[in-house]
N, C-alpha and C. Protein backbone atom coordinates (compact mmCIF):
# COMPACT_ATOMS: atom_id res chain seq x y z
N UNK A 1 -76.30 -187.44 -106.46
CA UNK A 1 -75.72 -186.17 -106.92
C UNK A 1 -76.70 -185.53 -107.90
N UNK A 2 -77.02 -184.31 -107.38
CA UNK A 2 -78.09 -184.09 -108.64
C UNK A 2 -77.06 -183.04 -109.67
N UNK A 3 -78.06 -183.15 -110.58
CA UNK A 3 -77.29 -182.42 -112.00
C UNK A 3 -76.82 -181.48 -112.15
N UNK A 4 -77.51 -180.41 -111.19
CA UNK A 4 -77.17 -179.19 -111.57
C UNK A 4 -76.15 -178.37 -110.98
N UNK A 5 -75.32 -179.51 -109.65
CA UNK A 5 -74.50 -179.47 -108.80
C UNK A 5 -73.04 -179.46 -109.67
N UNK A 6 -73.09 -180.64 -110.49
CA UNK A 6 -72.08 -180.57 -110.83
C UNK A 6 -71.37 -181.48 -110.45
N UNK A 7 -71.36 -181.70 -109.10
CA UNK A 7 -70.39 -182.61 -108.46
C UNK A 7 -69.93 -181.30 -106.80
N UNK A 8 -70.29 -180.36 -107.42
CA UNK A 8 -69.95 -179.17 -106.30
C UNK A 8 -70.76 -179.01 -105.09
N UNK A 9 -70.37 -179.98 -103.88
CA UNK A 9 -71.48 -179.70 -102.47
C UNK A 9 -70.48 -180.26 -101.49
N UNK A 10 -70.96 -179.74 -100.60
CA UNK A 10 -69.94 -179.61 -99.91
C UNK A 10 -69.94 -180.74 -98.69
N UNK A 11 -69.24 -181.34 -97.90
CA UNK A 11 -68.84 -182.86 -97.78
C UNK A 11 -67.64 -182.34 -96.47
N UNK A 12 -67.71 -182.66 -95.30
CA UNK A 12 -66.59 -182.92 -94.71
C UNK A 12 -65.23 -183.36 -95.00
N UNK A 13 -64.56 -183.34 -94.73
CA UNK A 13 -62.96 -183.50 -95.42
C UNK A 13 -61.69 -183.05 -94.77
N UNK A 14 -60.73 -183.57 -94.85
CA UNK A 14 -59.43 -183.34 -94.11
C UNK A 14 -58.56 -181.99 -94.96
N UNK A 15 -58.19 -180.68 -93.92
CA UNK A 15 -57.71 -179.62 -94.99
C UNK A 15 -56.50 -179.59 -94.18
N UNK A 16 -55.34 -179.38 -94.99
CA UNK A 16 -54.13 -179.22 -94.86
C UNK A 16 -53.83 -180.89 -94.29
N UNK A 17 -54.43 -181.91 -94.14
CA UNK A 17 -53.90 -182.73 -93.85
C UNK A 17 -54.29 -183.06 -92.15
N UNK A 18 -54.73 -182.32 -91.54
CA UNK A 18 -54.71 -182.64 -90.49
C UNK A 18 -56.40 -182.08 -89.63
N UNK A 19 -56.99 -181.26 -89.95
CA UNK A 19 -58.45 -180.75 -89.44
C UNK A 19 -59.63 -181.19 -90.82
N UNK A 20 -60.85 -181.43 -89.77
CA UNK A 20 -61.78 -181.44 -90.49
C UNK A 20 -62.70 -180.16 -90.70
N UNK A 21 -62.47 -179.89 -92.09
CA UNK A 21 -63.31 -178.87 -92.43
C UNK A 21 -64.77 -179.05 -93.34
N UNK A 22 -65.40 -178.06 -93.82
CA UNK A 22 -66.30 -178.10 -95.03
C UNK A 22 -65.13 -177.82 -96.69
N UNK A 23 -65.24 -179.07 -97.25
CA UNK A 23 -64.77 -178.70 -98.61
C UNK A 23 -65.61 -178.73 -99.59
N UNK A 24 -65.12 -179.04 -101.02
CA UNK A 24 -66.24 -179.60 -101.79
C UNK A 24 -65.75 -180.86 -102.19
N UNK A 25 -66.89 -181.68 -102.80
CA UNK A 25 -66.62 -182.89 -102.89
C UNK A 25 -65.87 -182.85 -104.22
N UNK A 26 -65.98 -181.97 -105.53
CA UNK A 26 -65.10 -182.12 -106.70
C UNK A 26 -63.82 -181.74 -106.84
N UNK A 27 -64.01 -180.58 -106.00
CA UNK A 27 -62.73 -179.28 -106.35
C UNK A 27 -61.03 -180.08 -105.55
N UNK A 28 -60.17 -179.68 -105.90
CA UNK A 28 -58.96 -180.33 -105.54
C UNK A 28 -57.85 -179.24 -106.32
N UNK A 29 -56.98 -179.26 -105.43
CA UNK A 29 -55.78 -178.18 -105.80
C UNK A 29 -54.25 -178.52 -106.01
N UNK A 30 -53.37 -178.70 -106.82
CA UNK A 30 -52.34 -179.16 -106.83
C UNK A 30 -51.10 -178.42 -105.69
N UNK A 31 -50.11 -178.95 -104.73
CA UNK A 31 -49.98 -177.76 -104.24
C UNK A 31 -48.17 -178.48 -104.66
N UNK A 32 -47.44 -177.99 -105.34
CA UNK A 32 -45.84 -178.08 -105.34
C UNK A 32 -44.80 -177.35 -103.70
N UNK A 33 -43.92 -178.27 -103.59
CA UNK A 33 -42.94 -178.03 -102.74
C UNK A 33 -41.43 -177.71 -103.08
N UNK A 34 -40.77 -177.28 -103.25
CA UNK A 34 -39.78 -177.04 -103.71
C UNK A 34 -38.59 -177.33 -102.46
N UNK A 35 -37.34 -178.69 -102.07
CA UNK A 35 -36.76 -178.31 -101.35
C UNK A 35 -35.90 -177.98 -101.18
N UNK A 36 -34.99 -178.26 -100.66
CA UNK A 36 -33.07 -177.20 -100.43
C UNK A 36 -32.51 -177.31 -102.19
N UNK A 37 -32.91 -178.51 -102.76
CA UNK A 37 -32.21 -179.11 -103.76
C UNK A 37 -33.12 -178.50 -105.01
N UNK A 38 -33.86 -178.00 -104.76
CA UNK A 38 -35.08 -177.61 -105.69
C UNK A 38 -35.35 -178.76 -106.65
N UNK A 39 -35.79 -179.61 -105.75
CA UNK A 39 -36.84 -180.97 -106.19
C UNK A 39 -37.81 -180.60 -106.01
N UNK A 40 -38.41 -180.71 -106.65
CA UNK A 40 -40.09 -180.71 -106.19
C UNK A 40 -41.15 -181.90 -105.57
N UNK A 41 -41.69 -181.71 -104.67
CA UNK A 41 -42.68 -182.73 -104.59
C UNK A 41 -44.11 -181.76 -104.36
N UNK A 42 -44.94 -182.61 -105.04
CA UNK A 42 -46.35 -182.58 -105.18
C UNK A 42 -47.61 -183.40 -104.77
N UNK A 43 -48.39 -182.70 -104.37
CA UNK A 43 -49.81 -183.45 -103.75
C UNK A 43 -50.81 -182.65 -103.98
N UNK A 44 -51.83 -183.36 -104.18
CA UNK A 44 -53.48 -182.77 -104.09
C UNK A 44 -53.99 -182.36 -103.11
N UNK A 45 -54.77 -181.51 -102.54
CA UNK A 45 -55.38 -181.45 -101.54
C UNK A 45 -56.53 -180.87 -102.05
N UNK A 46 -57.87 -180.99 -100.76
CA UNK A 46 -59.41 -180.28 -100.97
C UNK A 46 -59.56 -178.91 -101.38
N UNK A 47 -60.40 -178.00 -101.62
CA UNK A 47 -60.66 -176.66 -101.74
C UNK A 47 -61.62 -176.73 -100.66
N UNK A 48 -61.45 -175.71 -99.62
CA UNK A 48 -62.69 -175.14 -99.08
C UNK A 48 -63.74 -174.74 -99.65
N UNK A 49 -64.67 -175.05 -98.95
CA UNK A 49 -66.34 -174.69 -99.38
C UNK A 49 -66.50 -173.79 -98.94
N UNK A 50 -67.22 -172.49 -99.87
CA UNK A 50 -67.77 -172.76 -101.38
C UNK A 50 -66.35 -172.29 -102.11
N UNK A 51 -66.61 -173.42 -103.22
CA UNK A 51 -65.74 -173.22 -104.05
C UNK A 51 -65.70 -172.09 -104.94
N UNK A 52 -64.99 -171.59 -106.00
CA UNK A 52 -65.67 -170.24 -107.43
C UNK A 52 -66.39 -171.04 -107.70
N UNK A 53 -66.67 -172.17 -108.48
CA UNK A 53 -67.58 -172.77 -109.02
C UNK A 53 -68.82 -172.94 -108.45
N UNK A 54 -69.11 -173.16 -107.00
CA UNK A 54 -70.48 -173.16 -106.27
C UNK A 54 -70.81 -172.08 -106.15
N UNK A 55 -69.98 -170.67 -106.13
CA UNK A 55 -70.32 -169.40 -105.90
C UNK A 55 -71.01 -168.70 -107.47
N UNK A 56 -70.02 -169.51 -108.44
CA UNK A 56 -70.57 -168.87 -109.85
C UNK A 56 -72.18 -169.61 -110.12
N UNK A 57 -72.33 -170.83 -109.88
CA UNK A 57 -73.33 -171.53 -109.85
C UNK A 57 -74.78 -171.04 -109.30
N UNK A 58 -74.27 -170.01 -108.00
CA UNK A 58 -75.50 -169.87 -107.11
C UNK A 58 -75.65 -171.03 -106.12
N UNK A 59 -74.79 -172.13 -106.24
CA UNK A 59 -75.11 -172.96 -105.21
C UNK A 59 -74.71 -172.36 -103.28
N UNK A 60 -74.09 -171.87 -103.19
CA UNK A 60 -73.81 -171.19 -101.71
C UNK A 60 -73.63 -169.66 -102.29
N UNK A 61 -73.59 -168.88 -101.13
CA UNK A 61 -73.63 -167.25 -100.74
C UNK A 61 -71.95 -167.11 -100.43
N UNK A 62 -71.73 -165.96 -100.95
CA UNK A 62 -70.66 -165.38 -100.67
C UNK A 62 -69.92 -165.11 -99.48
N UNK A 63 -68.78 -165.52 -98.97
CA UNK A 63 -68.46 -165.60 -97.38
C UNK A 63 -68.41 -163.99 -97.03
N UNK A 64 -68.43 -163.47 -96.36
CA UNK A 64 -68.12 -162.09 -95.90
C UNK A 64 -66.66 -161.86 -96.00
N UNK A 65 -66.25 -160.97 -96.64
CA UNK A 65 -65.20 -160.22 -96.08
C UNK A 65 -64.35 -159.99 -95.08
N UNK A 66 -63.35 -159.28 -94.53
CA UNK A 66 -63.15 -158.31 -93.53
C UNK A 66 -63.45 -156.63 -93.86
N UNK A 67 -63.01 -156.60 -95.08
CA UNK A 67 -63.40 -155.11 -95.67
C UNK A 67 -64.51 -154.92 -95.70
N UNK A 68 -65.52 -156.30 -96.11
CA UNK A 68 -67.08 -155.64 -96.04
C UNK A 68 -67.64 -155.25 -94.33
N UNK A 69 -66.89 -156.68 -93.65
CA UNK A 69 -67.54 -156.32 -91.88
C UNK A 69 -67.23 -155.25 -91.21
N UNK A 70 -66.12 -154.72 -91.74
CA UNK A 70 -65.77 -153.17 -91.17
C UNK A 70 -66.31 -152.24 -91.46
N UNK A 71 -66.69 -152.05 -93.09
CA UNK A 71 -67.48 -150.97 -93.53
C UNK A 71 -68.88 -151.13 -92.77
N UNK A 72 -69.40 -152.04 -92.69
CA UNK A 72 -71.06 -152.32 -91.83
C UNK A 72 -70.85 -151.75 -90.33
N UNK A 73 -69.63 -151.44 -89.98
CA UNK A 73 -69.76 -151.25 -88.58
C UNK A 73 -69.12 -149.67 -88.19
């Protein structure tokens, strides 16, 4: 891992539980469930790559838009 990463690069990984996507290897998101009874249950899951943090970093480029691909065309 080099230093200036952070820990932020991006790593194959399971998103939503079931497909393999690009995530990052640090980033992780809390996600709450609320059910009939308003219990909650909770789990972690990945962030897609690039994260804000790899984007604030300069480590990856900004994904495109839809508003930007329309205006180009």
């Amino acid at each position: 891992m080099a230093a200036e990463t952070f820990g932020h690069e991006p790593v194959t990984g399971l998103v939503d539980g079931r497909a393999l996507n690009i995530v990052c290897a640090r980033c992780s998101t809390t996600v709450t469930h609320y059910d009939e009874a308003y219990r909650p249950s909770r789990w972690t899951r990945p962030v897609r790559w690039p994260c804000s943090t790899a984007l604030l970093l300069g480590l990856a480029n900004r994904p495109p838009t839809a508003q930007h691909d329309a205006m180009e065309s």
